[in-house]
Structure formats: C-alpha cells, structure tokens
C-alpha atoms as a PDB file:
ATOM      1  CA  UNK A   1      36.864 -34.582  29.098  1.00  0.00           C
ATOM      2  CA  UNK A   2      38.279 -31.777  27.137  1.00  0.00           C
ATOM      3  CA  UNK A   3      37.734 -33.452  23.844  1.00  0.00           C
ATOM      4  CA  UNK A   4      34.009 -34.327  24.859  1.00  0.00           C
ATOM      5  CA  UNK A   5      33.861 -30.530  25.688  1.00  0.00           C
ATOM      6  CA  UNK A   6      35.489 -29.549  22.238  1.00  0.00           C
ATOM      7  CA  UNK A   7      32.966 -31.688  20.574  1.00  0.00           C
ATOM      8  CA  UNK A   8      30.047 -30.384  22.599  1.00  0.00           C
ATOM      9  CA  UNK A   9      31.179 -26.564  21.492  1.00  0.00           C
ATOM     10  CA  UNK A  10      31.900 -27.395  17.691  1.00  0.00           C
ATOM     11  CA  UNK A  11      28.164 -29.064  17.580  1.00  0.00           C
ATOM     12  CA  UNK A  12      26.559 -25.873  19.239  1.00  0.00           C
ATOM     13  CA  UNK A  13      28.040 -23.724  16.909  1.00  0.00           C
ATOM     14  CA  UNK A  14      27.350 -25.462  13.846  1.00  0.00           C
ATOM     15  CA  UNK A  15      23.867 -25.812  15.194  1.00  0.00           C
ATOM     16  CA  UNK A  16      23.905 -21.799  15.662  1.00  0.00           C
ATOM     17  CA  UNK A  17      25.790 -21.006  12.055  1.00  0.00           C
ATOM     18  CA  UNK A  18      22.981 -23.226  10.092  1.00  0.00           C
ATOM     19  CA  UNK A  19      20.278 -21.710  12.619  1.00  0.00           C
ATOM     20  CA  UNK A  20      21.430 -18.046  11.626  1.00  0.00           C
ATOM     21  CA  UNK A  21      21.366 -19.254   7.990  1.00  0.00           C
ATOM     22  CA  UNK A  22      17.783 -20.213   8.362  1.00  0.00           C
ATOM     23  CA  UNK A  23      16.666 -17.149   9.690  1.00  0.00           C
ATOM     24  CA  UNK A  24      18.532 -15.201   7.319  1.00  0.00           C
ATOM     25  CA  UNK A  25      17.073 -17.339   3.946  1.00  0.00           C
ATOM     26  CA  UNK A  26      13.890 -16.804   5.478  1.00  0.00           C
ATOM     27  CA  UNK A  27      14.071 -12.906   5.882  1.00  0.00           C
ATOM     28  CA  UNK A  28      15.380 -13.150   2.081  1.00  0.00           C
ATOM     29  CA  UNK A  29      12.127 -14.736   1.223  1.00  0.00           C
ATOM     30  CA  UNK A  30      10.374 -12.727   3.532  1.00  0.00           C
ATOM     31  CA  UNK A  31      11.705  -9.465   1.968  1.00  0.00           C
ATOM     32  CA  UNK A  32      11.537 -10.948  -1.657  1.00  0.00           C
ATOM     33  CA  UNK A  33       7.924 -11.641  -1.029  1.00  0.00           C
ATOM     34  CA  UNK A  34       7.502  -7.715  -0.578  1.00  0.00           C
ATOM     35  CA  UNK A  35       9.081  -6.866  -3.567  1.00  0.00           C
ATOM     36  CA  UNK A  36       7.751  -9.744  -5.557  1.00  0.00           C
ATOM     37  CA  UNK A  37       4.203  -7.380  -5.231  1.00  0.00           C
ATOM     38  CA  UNK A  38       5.667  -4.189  -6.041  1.00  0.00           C
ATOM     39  CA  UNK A  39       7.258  -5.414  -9.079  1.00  0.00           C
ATOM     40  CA  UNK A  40       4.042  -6.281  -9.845  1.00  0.00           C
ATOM     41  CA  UNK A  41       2.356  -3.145  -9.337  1.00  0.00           C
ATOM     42  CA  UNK A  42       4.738  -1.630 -11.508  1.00  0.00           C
ATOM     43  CA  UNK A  43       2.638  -2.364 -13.823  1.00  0.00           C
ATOM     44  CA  UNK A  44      -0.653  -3.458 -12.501  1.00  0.00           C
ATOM     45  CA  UNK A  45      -2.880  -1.649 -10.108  1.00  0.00           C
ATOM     46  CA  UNK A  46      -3.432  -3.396  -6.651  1.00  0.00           C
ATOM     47  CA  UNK A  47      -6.957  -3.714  -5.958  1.00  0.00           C
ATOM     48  CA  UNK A  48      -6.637  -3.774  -1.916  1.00  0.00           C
ATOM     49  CA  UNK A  49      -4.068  -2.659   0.840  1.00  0.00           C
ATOM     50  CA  UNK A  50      -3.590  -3.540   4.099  1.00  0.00           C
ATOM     51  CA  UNK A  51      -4.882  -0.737   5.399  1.00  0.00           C
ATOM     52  CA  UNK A  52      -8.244  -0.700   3.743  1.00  0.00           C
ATOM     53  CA  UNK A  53      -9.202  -4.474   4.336  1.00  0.00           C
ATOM     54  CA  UNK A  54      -8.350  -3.771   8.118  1.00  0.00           C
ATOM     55  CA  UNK A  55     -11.094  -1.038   7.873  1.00  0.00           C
ATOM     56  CA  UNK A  56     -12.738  -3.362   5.887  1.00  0.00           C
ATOM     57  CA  UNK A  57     -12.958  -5.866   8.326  1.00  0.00           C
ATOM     58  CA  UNK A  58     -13.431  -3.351  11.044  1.00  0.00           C
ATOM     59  CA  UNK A  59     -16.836  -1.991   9.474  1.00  0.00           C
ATOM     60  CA  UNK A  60     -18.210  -5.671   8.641  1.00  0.00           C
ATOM     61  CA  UNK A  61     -17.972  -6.144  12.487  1.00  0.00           C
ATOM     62  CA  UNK A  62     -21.397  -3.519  12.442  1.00  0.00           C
ATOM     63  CA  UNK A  63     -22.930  -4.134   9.298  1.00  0.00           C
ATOM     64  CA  UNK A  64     -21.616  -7.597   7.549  1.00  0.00           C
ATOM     65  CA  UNK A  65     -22.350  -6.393   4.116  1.00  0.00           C
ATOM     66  CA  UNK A  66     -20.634  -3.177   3.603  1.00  0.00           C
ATOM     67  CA  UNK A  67     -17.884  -2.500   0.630  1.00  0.00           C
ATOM     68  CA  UNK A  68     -15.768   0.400   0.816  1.00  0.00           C
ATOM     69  CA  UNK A  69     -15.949   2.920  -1.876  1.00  0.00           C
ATOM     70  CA  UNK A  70     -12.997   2.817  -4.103  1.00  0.00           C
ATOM     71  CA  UNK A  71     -12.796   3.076  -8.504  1.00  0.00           C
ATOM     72  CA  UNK A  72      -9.613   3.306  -9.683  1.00  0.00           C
ATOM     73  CA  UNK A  73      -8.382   6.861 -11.425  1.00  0.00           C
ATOM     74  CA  UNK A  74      -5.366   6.875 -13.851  1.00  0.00           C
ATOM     75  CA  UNK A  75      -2.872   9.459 -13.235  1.00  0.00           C
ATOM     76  CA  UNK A  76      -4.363  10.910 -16.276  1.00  0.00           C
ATOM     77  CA  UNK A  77      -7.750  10.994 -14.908  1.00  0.00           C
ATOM     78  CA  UNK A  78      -6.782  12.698 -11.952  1.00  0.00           C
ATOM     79  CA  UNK A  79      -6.615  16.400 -11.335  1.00  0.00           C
ATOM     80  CA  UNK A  80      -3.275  18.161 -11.855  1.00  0.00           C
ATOM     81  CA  UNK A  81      -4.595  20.618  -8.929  1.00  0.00           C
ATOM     82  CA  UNK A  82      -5.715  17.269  -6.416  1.00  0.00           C
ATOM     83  CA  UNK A  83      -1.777  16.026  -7.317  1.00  0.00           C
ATOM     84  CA  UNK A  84      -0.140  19.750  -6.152  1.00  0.00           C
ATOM     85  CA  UNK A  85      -2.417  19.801  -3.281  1.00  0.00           C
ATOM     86  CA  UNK A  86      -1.316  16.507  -1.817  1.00  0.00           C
ATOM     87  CA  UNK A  87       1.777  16.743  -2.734  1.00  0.00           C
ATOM     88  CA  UNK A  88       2.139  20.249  -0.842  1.00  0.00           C
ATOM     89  CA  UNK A  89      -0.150  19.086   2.268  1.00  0.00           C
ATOM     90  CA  UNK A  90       1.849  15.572   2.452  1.00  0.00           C
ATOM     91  CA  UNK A  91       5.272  15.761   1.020  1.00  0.00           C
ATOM     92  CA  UNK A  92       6.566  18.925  -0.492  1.00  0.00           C
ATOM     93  CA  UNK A  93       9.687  17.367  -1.535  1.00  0.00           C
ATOM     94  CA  UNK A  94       8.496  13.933  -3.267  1.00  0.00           C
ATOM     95  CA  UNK A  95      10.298  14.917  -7.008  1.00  0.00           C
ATOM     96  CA  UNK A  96      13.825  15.184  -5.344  1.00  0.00           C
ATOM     97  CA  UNK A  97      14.022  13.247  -2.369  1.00  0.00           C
ATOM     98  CA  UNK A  98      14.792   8.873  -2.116  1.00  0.00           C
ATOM     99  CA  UNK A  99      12.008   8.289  -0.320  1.00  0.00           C
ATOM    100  CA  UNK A 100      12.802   9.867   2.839  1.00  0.00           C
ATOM    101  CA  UNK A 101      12.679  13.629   4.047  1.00  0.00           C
ATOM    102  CA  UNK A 102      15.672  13.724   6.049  1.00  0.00           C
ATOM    103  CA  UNK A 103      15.262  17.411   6.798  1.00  0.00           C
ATOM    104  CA  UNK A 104      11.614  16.658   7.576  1.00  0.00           C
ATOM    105  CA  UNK A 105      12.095  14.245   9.844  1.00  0.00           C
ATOM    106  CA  UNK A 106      14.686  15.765  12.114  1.00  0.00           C
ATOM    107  CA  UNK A 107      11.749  18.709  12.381  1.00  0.00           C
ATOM    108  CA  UNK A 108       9.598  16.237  13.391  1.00  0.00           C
ATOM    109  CA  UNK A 109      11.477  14.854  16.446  1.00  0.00           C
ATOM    110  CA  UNK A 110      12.296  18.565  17.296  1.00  0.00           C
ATOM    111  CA  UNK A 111       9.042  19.318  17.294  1.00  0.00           C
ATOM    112  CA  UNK A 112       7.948  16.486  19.157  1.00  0.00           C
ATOM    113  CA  UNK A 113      10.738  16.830  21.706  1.00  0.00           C
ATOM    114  CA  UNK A 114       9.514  20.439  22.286  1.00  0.00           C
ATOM    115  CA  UNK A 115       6.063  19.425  23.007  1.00  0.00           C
ATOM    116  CA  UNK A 116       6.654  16.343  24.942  1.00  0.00           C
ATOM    117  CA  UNK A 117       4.345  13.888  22.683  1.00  0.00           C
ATOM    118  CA  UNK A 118       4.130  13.136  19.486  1.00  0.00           C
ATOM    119  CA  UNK A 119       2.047  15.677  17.561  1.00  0.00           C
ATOM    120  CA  UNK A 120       4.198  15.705  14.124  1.00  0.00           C
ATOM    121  CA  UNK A 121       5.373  13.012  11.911  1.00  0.00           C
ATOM    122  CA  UNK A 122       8.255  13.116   8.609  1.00  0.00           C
ATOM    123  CA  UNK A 123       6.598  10.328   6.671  1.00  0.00           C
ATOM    124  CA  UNK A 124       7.203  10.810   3.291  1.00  0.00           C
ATOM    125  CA  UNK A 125       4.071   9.500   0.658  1.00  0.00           C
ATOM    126  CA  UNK A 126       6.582   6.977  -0.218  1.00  0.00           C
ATOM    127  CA  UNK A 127       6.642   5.756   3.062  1.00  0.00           C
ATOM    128  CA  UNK A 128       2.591   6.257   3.958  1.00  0.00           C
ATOM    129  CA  UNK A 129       1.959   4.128   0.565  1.00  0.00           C
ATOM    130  CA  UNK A 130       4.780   1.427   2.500  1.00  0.00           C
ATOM    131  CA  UNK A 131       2.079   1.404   5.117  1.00  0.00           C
ATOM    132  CA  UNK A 132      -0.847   1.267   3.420  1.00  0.00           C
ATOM    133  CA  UNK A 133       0.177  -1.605   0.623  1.00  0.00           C
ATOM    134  CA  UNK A 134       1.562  -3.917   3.664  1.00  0.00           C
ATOM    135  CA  UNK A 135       1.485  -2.975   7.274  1.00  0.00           C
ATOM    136  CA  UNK A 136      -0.049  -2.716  10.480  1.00  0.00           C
ATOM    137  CA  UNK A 137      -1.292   0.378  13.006  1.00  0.00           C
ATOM    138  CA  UNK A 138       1.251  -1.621  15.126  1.00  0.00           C
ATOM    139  CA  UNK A 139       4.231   1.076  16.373  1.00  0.00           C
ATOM    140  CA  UNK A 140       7.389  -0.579  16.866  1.00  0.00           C
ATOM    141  CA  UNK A 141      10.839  -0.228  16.010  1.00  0.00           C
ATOM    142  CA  UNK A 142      10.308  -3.616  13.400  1.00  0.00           C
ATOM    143  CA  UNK A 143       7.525  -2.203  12.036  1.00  0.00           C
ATOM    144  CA  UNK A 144       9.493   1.203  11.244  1.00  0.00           C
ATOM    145  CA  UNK A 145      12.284  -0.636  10.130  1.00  0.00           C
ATOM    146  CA  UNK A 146      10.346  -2.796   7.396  1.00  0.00           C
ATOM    147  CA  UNK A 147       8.446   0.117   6.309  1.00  0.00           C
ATOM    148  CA  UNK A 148      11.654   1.846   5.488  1.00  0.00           C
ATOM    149  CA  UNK A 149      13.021  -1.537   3.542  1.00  0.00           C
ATOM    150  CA  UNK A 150       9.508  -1.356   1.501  1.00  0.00           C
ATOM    151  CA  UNK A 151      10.056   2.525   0.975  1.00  0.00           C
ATOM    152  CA  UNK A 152      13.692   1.780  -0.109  1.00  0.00           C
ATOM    153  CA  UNK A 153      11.936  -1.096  -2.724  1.00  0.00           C
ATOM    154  CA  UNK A 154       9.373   1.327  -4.372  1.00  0.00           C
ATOM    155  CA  UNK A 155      11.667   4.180  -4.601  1.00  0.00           C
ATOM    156  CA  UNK A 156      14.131   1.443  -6.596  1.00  0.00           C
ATOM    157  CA  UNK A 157      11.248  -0.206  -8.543  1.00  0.00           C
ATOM    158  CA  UNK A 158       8.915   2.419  -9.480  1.00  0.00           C
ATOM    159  CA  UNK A 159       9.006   5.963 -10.886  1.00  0.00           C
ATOM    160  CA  UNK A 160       7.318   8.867  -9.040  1.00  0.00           C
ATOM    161  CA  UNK A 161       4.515   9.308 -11.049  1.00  0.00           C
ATOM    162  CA  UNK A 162       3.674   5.874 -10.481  1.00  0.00           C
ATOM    163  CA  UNK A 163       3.675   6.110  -6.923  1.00  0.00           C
ATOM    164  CA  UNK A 164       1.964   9.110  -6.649  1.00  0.00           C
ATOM    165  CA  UNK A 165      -0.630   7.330  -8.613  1.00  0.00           C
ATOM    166  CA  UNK A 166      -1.211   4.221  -6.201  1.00  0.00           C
ATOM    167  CA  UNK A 167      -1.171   6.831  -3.053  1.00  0.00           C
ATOM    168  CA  UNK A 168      -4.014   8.953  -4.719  1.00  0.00           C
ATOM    169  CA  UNK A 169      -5.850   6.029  -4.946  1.00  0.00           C
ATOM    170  CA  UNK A 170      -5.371   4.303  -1.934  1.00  0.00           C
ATOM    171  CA  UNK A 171      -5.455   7.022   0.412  1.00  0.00           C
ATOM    172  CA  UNK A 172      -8.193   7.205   3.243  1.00  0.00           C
ATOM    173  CA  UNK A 173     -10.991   9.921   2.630  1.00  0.00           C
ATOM    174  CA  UNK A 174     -13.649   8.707   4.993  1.00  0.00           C
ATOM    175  CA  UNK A 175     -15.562   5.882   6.349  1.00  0.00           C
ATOM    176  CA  UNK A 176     -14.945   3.549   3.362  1.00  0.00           C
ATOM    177  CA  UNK A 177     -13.926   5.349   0.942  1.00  0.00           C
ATOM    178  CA  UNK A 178     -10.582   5.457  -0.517  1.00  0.00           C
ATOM    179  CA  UNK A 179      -8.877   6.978  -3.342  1.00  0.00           C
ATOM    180  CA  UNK A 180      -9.278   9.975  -4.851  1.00  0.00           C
ATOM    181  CA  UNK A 181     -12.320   8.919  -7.793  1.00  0.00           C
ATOM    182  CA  UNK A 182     -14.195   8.138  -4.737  1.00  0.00           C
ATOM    183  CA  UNK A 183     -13.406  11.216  -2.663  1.00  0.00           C
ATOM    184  CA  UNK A 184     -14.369  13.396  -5.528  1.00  0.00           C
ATOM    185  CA  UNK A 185     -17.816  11.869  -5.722  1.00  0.00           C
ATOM    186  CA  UNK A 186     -18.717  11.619  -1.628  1.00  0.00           C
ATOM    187  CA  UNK A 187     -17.428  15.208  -1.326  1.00  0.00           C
ATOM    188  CA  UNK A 188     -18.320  16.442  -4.240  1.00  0.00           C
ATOM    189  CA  UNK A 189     -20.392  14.562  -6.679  1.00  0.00           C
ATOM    190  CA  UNK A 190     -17.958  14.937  -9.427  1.00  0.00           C
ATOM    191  CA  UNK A 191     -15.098  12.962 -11.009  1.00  0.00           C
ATOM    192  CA  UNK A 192     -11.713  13.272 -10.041  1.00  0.00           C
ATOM    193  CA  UNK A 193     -10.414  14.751 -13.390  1.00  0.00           C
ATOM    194  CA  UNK A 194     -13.216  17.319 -12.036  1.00  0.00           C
ATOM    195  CA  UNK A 195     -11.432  18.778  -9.105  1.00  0.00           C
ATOM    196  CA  UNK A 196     -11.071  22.748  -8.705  1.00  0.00           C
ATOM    197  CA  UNK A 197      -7.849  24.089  -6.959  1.00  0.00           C
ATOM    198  CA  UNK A 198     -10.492  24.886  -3.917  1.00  0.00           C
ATOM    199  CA  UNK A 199     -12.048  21.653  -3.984  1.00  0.00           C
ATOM    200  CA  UNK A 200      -8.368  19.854  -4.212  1.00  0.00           C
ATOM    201  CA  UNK A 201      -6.862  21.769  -0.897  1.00  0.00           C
ATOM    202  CA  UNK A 202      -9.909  20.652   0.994  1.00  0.00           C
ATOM    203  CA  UNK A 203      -9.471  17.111   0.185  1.00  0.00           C
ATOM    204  CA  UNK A 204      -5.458  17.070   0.631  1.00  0.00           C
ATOM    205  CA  UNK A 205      -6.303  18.629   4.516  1.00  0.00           C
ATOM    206  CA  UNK A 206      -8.034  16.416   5.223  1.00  0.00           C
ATOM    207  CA  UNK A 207      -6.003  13.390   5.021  1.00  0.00           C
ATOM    208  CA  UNK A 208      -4.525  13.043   8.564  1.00  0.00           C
ATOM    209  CA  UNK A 209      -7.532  13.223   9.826  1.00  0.00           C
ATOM    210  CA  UNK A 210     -10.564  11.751   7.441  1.00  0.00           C
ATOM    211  CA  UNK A 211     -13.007  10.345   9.511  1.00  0.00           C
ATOM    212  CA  UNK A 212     -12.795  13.375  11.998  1.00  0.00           C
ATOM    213  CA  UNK A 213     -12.946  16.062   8.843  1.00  0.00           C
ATOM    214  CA  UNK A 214     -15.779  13.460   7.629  1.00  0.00           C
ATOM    215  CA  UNK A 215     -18.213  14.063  10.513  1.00  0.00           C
ATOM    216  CA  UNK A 216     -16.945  17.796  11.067  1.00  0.00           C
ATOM    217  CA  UNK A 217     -16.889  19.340   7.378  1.00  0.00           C
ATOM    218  CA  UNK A 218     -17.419  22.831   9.185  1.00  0.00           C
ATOM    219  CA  UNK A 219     -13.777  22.425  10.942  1.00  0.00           C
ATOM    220  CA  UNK A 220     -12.624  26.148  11.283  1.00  0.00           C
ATOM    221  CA  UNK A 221      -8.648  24.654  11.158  1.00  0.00           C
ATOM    222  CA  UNK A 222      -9.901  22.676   8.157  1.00  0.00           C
ATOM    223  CA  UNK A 223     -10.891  26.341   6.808  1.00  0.00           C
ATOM    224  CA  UNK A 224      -7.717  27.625   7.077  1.00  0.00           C
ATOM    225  CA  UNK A 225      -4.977  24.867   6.608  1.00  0.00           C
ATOM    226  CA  UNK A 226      -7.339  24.076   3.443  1.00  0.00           C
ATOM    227  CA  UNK A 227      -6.313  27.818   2.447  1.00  0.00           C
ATOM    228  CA  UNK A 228      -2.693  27.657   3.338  1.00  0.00           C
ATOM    229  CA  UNK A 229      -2.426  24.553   1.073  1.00  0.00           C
ATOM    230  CA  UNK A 230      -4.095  26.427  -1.744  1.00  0.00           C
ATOM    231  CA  UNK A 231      -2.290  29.604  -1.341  1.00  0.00           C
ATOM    232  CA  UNK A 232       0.767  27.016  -1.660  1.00  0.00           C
ATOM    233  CA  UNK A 233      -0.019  24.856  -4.621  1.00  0.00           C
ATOM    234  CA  UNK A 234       1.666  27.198  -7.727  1.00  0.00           C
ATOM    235  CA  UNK A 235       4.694  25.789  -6.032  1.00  0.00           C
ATOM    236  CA  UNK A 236       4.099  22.142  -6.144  1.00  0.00           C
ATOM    237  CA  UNK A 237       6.929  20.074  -7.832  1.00  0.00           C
ATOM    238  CA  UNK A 238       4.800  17.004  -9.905  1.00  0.00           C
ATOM    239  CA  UNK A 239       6.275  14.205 -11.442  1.00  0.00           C
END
C-alpha cells in the first residue's frame, strides 16, 4: 500500500516538474518572440502596431475601406521643437531614466489615492511605445507585467534616440492618423521637419486625449496646457 502510494506521489511530481518545464520553455519562447521584433526594429522601422490595427479594425467596422494616415519621418526629418515638446508633455526624464519613472509613478498613485480614481498615470514613452508595438486596452496585472518585460527589452536593445523615433511615429493624433508626418499635415498642412515651437506644444497636448482634442480644437485646457508645455520646452533633455 505504501509503496503503491510512493509510486503514485513520485509519478505526480514528475508529471508536475516536466509540466512546469513546459510552461516555462514556452514563456521563453513567448518572451523571445517579443524581443525577436525589437531586435528587428533596431534597425528597421515597423510598419504597424497593435494599437493602430485595433483602430484599424475598429474604423473598417463603419466604412470597410478606410487606411489610417501614417508616412514614416526619420528622426532627422522630425522637428527638434515636436521632440522637446513630447518629451516635456510625456516624459520629462526619458535621457536619464531605464525605462521607468520611479519618482513619477509613486506621484501617480498619490495622486490617484487622493482623488479616489484614477486620473494620473507614470508611463514612461518607453513603456507607451511597449503598448503600442504589442498590447491590448486590456488592464490587468499580466498585462502590466509584460509591458514592463517589453520596456525592460527596448531600453536593453535600443538607444533613446531610436525609441523616441518609433514613438513619434506611432503615436495616436486622431481618427487614423498616427505619427507625427501625418499629424503635421491634418493639423497643419505642413511636414514634420516644418513644426514651429507653437505648433509642436499643441500637438504634444494633445496626445492623451486625440480624438477628443480632434473634434474640440477650441479646448480652453488645450489653450493653456499647450502653453505650459511651450513655456517648458528650453528645458527638454533630447537624445
């Protein structure tokens, strides 16, 4: 009896070890898959994200043959003022932090402990271009946990001017359109090499909220975080 027990025990837990090995070759693969791409994009520009074929797919549900708006921009070919701007508006410590505002986000849950609800967040643009490249709206404490394994990955595999570079042109400006050559054009029927300071701080506020600052360009808080963010660009650290 005991022996048939003994036997019993040893086969569950060799069935559990090579189980747990499974599971943890597969999360290897899983993870190398993730920074399989951003090795690639190292040194080649990703023509989609997540995030924009979800919209994607969301605005073929009312008309089946729309395209989003999107041309690619070298870093080059981007404004020096559109780069302080963002960087300001979005993450005024990008040059010296590892991906993650520490400071930032601790001000962020005191904030949103204060208030009750979430009305702040410490994202980094390492970790919004995490999102965008690979993941879902989805909240949840997996999703927050692979986003800051991908952030951990580009911070290791690519330099700050490169990243800065994918956000600018991957980042949602409106209905459609994403990245900064096409914001320049929709907002302001110019390149984005063409950017004024002015021009720049409008664009950078409105990147929480594009589709709202989309439909209301007149925003009075637009206005005025728009000129907060300008007063504040001399100060912007670039890469």
């Amino acid at each position: 009896m005991r022996r048939a027990i003994k036997r019993t025990l040893a086969s569950l837990w060799k069935a559990f070890c090579y189980t747990l090995g499974l599971l943890f070759i597969a999360l290897l693969l899983y993870q190398g898959w993730f920074a399989a791409h951003i090795w690639y994009w190292v040194g080649h520009n990703p023509e989609s994200t997540s995030f924009m074929q979800a919209r994607l797919e969301h605005l073929r549900a009312k008309n089946p043959n729309v395209e989003l708006k999107q041309r690619w921009a070298s870093y080059a070919r981007i404004s020096d003022e559109l780069k302080r701007a963002v960087v300001v508006a979005e993450d005024a410590k990008f040059s010296e932090h590892d991906g993650f505002d520490w400071e930032g986000i601790q001000k962020a849950l005191e904030k949103n402990q204060k208030k009750g609800r979430v009305v702040a967040g410490g994202s980094t643009i390492s970790q919004q271009l995490a999102k965008n490249l690979f993941l879902s709206g989805q909240k949840n404490l997996w999703r927050k946990g692979q986003e800051a394994v991908i952030t951990w990955m580009i911070e290791m595999l690519m330099d700050k001017e490169r990243i800065l570079e994918i956000y600018l042109n991957v980042a949602e400006w409106g209905d459609g359109v994403f990245g900064a050559e096409a914001a320049a054009r929709h907002y302001y029927n110019v390149g984005a090499a063409g950017l004024n300071a002015e021009q720049a701080a409008r664009l950078a506020a409105m990147l929480p909220r594009p589709l709202y600052y989309e439909r209301n360009r007149d925003s009075q808080f637009l206005q005025r975080y728009s000129e907060t963010i300008r007063a504040r660009m001399p100060s912007a650290q670039l890469p």
